[in-house]
N, C-alpha and C. Protein backbone atom coordinates (compact mmCIF):
# COMPACT_ATOMS: atom_id res chain seq x y z
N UNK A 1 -15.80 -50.51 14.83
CA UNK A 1 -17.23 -50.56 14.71
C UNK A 1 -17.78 -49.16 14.98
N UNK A 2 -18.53 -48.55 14.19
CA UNK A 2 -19.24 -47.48 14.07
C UNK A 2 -20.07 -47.11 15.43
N UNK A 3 -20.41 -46.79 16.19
CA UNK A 3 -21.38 -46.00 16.87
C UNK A 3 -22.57 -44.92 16.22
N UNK A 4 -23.87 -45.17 16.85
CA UNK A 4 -24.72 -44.38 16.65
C UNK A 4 -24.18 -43.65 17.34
N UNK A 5 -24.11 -42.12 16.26
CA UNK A 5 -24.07 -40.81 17.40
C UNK A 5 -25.99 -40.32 17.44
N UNK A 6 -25.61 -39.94 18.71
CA UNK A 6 -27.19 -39.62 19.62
C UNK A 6 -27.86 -38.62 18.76
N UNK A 7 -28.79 -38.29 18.41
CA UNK A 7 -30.08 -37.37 17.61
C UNK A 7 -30.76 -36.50 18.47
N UNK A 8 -30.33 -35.33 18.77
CA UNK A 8 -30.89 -34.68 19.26
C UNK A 8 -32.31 -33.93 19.18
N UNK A 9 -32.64 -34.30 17.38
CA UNK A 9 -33.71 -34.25 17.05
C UNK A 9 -34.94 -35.04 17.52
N UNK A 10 -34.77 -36.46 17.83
CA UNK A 10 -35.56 -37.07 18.27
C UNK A 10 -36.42 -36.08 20.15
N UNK A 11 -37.10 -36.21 20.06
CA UNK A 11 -38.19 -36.20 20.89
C UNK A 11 -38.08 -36.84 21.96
N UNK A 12 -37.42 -36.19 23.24
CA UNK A 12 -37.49 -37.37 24.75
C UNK A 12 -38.89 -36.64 25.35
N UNK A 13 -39.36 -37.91 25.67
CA UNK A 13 -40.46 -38.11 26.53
C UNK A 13 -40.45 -37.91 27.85
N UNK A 14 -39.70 -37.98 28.46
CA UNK A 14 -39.24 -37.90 29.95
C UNK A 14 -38.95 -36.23 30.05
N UNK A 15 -37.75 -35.90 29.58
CA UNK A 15 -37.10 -34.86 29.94
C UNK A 15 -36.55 -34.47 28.80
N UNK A 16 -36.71 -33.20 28.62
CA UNK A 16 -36.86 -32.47 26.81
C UNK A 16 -34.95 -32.19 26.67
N UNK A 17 -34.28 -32.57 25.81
CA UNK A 17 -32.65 -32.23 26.16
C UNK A 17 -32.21 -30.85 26.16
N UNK A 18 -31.13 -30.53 26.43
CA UNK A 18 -30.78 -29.00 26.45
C UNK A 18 -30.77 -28.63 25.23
N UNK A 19 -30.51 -29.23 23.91
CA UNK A 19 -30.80 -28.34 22.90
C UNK A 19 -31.72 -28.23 22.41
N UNK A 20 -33.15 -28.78 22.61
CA UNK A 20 -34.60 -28.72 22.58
C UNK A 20 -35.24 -27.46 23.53
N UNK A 21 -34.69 -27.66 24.14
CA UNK A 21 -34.89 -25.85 25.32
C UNK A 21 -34.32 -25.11 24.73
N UNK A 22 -33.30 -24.98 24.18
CA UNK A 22 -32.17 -23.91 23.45
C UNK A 22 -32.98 -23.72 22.13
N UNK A 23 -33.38 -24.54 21.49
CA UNK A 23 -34.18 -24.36 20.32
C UNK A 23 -35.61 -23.61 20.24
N UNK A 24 -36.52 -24.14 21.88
CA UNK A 24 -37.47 -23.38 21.71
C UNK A 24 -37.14 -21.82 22.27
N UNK A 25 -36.22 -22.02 23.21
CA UNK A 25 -35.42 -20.18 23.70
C UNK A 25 -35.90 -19.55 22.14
N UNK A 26 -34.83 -19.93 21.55
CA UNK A 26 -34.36 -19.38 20.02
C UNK A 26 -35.93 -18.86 19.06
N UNK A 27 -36.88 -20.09 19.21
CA UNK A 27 -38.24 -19.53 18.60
C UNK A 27 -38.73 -18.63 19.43
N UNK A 28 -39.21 -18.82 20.18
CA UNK A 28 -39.52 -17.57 21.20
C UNK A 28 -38.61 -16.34 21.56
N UNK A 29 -37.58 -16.06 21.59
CA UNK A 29 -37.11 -14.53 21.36
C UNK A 29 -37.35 -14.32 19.76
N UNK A 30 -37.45 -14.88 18.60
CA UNK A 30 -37.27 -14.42 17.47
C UNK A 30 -38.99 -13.88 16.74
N UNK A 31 -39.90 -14.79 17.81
CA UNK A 31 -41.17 -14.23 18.00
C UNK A 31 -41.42 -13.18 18.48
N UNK A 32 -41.01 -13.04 20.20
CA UNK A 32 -40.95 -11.51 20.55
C UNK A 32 -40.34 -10.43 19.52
N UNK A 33 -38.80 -10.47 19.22
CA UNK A 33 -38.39 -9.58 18.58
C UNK A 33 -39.31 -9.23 17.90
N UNK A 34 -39.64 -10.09 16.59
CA UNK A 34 -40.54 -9.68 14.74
C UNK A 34 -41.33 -9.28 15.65
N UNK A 35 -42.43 -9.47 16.87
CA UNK A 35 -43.85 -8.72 17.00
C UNK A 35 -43.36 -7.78 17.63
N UNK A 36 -42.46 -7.51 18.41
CA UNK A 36 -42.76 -5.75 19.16
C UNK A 36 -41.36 -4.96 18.51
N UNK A 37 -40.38 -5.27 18.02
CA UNK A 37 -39.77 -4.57 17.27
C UNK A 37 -40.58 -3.57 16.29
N UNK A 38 -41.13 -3.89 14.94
CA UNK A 38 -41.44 -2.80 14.39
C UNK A 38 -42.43 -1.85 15.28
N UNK A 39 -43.32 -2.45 16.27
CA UNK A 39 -43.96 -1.45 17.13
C UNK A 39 -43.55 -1.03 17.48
N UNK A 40 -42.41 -0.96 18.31
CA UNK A 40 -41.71 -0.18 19.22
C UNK A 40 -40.74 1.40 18.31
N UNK A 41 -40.42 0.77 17.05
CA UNK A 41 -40.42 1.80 16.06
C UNK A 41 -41.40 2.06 15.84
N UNK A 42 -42.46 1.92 15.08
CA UNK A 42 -43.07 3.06 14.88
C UNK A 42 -43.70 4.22 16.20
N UNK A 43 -43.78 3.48 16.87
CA UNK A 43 -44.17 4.69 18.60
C UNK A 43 -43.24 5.45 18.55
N UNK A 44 -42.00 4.41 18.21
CA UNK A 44 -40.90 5.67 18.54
C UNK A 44 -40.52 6.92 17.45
N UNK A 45 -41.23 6.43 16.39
CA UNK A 45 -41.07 7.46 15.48
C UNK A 45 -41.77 8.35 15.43
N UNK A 46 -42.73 8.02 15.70
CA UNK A 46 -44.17 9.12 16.57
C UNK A 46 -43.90 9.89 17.54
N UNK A 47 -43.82 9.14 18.85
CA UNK A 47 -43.20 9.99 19.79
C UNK A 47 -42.38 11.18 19.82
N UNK A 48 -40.91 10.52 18.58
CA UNK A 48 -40.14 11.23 19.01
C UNK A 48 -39.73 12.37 17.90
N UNK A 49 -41.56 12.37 16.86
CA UNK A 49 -41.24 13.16 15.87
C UNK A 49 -40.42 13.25 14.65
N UNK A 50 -40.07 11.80 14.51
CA UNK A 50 -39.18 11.37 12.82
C UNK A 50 -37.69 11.33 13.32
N UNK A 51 -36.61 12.17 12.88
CA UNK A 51 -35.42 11.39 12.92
C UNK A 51 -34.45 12.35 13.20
N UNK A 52 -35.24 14.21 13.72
CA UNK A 52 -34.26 15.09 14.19
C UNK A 52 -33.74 14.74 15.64
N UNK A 53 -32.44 14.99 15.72
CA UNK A 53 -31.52 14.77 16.79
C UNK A 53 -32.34 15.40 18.29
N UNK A 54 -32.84 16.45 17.97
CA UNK A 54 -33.11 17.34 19.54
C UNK A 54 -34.11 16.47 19.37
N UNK A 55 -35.34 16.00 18.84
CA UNK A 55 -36.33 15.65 19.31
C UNK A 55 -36.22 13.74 19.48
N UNK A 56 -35.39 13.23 18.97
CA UNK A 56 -34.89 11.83 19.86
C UNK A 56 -33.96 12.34 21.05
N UNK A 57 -33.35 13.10 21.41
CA UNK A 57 -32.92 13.28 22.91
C UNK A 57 -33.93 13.83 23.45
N UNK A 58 -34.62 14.65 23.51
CA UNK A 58 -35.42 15.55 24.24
C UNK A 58 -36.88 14.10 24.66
N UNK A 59 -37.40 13.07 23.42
CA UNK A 59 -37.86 11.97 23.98
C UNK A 59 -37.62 10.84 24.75
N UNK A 60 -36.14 10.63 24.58
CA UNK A 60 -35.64 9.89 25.59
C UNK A 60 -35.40 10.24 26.76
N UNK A 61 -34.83 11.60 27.22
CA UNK A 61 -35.23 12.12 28.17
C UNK A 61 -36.48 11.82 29.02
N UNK A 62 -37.13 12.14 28.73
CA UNK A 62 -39.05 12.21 29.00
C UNK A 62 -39.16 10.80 29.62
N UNK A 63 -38.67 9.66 28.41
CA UNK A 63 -39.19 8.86 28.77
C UNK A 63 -38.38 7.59 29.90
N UNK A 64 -36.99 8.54 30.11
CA UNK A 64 -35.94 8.13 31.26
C UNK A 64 -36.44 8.54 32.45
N UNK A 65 -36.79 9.72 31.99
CA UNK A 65 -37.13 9.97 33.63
C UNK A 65 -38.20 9.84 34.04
N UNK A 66 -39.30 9.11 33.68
CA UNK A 66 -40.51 8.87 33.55
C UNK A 66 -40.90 7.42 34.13
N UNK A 67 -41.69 6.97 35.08
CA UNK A 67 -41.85 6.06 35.61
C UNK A 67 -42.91 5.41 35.10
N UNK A 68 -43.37 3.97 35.21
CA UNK A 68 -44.23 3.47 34.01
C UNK A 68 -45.78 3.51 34.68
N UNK A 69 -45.75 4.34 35.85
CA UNK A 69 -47.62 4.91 36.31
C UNK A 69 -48.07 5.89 35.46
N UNK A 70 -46.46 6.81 35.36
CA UNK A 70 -47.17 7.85 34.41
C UNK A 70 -47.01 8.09 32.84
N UNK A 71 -46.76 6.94 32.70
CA UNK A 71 -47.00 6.86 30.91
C UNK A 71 -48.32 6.08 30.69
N UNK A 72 -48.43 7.07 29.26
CA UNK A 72 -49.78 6.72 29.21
C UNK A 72 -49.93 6.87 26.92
N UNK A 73 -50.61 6.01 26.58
CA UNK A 73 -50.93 6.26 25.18
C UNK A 73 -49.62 5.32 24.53
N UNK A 74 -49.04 6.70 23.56
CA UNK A 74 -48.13 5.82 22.86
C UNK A 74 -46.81 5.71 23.66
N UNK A 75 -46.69 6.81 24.32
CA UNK A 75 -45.30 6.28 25.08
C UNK A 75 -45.50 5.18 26.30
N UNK A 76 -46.69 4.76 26.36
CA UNK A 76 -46.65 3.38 27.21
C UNK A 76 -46.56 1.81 25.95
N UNK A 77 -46.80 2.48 24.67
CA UNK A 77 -46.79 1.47 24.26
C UNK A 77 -45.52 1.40 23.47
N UNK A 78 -44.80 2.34 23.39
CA UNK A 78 -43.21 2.20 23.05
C UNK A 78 -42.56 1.98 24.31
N UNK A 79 -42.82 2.01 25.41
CA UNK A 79 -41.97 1.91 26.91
C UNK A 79 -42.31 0.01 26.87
N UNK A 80 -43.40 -0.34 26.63
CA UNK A 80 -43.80 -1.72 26.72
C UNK A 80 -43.04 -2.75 25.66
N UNK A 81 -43.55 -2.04 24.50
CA UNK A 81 -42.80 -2.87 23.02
C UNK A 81 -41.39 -2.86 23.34
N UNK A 82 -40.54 -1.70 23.43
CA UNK A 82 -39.31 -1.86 23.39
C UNK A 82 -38.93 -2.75 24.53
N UNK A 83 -39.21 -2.96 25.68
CA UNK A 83 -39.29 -3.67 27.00
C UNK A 83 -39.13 -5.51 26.59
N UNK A 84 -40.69 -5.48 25.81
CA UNK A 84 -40.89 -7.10 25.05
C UNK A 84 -39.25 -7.26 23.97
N UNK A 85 -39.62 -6.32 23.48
CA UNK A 85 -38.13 -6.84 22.43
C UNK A 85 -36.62 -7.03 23.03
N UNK A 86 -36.52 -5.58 23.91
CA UNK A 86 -34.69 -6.42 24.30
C UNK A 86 -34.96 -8.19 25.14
N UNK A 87 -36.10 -8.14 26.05
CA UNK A 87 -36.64 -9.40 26.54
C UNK A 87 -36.21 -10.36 25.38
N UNK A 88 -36.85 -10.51 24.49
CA UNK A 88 -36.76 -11.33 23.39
C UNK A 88 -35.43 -11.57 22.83
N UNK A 89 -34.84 -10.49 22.74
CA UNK A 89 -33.39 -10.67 22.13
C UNK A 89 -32.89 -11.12 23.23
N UNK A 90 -32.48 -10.99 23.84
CA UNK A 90 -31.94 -11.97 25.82
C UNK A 90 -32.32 -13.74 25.66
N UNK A 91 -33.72 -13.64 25.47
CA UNK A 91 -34.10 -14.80 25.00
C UNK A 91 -33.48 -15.73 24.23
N UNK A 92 -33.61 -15.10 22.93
CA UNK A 92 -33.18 -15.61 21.51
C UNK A 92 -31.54 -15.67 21.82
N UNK A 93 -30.64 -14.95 22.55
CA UNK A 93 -29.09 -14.95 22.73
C UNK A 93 -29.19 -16.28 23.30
N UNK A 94 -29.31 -16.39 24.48
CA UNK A 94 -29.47 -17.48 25.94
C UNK A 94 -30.05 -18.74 25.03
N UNK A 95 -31.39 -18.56 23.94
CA UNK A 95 -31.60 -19.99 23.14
C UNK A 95 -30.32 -20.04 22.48
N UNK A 96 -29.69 -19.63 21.74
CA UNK A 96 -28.44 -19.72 20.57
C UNK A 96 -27.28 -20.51 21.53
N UNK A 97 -27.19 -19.55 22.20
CA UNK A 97 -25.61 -20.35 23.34
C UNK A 97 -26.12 -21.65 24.01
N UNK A 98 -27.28 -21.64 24.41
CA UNK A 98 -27.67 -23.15 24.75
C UNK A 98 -27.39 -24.13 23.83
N UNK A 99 -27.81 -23.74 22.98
CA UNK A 99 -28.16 -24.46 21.37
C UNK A 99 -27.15 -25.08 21.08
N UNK A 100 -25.80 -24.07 20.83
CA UNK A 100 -24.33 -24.29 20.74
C UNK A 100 -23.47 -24.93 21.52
N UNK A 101 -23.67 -25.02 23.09
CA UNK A 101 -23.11 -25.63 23.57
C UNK A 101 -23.19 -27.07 24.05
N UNK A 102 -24.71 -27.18 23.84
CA UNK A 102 -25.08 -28.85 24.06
C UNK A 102 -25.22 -29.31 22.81
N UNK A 103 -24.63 -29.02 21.54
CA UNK A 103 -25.31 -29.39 20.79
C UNK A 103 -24.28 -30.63 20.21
C-alpha cells in the first residue's frame, strides 16, 4: 500500500518547516545580492577609477585601513553595499543547504 509522501509545499500553521525557512533564506539573500551587488560595483568603479591595477590596490588599501566613522560619500556607500551583499550571499548559501538537507 502506497503512502502519502509529506508536501513540503503545503503551508503549516503552527510552525513553518525547515525547508520553508530554507526557501525564504534563499529569497532573501538573492534579494540582497541583485540590490547591492551592482551598487557596490559601480562605487567601486568610481572609487577605484575603472579597472587599472595600482588604482584597485591603492583603493582597497584606503578602504582596509579605514574605519567606517571615517568614510564618508561613495566609499561609505561601497563599504555598505558590498557589506549588504556578501551578507546576502551567506544568506542565500545557509537558505540552499537548509533547503537541501530537509528537503
Amino acid at each position: 500500500m502506497a503512502g502519502r509522501r509529506p508536501n513540503h509545499r503545503e503551508p503549516a500553521h503552527e510552525n513553518p518547516s525547515l525547508v520553508a525557512v530554507g526557501r525564504r533564506a534563499v529569497a532573501v539573500g538573492v534579494a540582497a545580492v541583485a540590490l547591492s551587488a551592482p551598487v557596490a560595483l559601480l562605487a567601486g568603479v568610481s572609487l577605484f577609477g575603472g579597472t587599472a591595477p595600482a588604482g584597485i590596490v591603492r583603493g582597497a588599501d584606503a578602504l582596509l585601513r579605514a574605519d567606517a566613522a571615517s568614510l564618508s560619500g561613495v566609499e561609505l556607500v561601497f563599504y555598505v553595499s558590498s557589506l549588504v551583499a556578501l551578507v546576502g550571499a551567506w544568506v542565500l548559501g545557509a537558505g540552499l543547504v537548509v533547503e537541501g538537507v530537509f528537503e
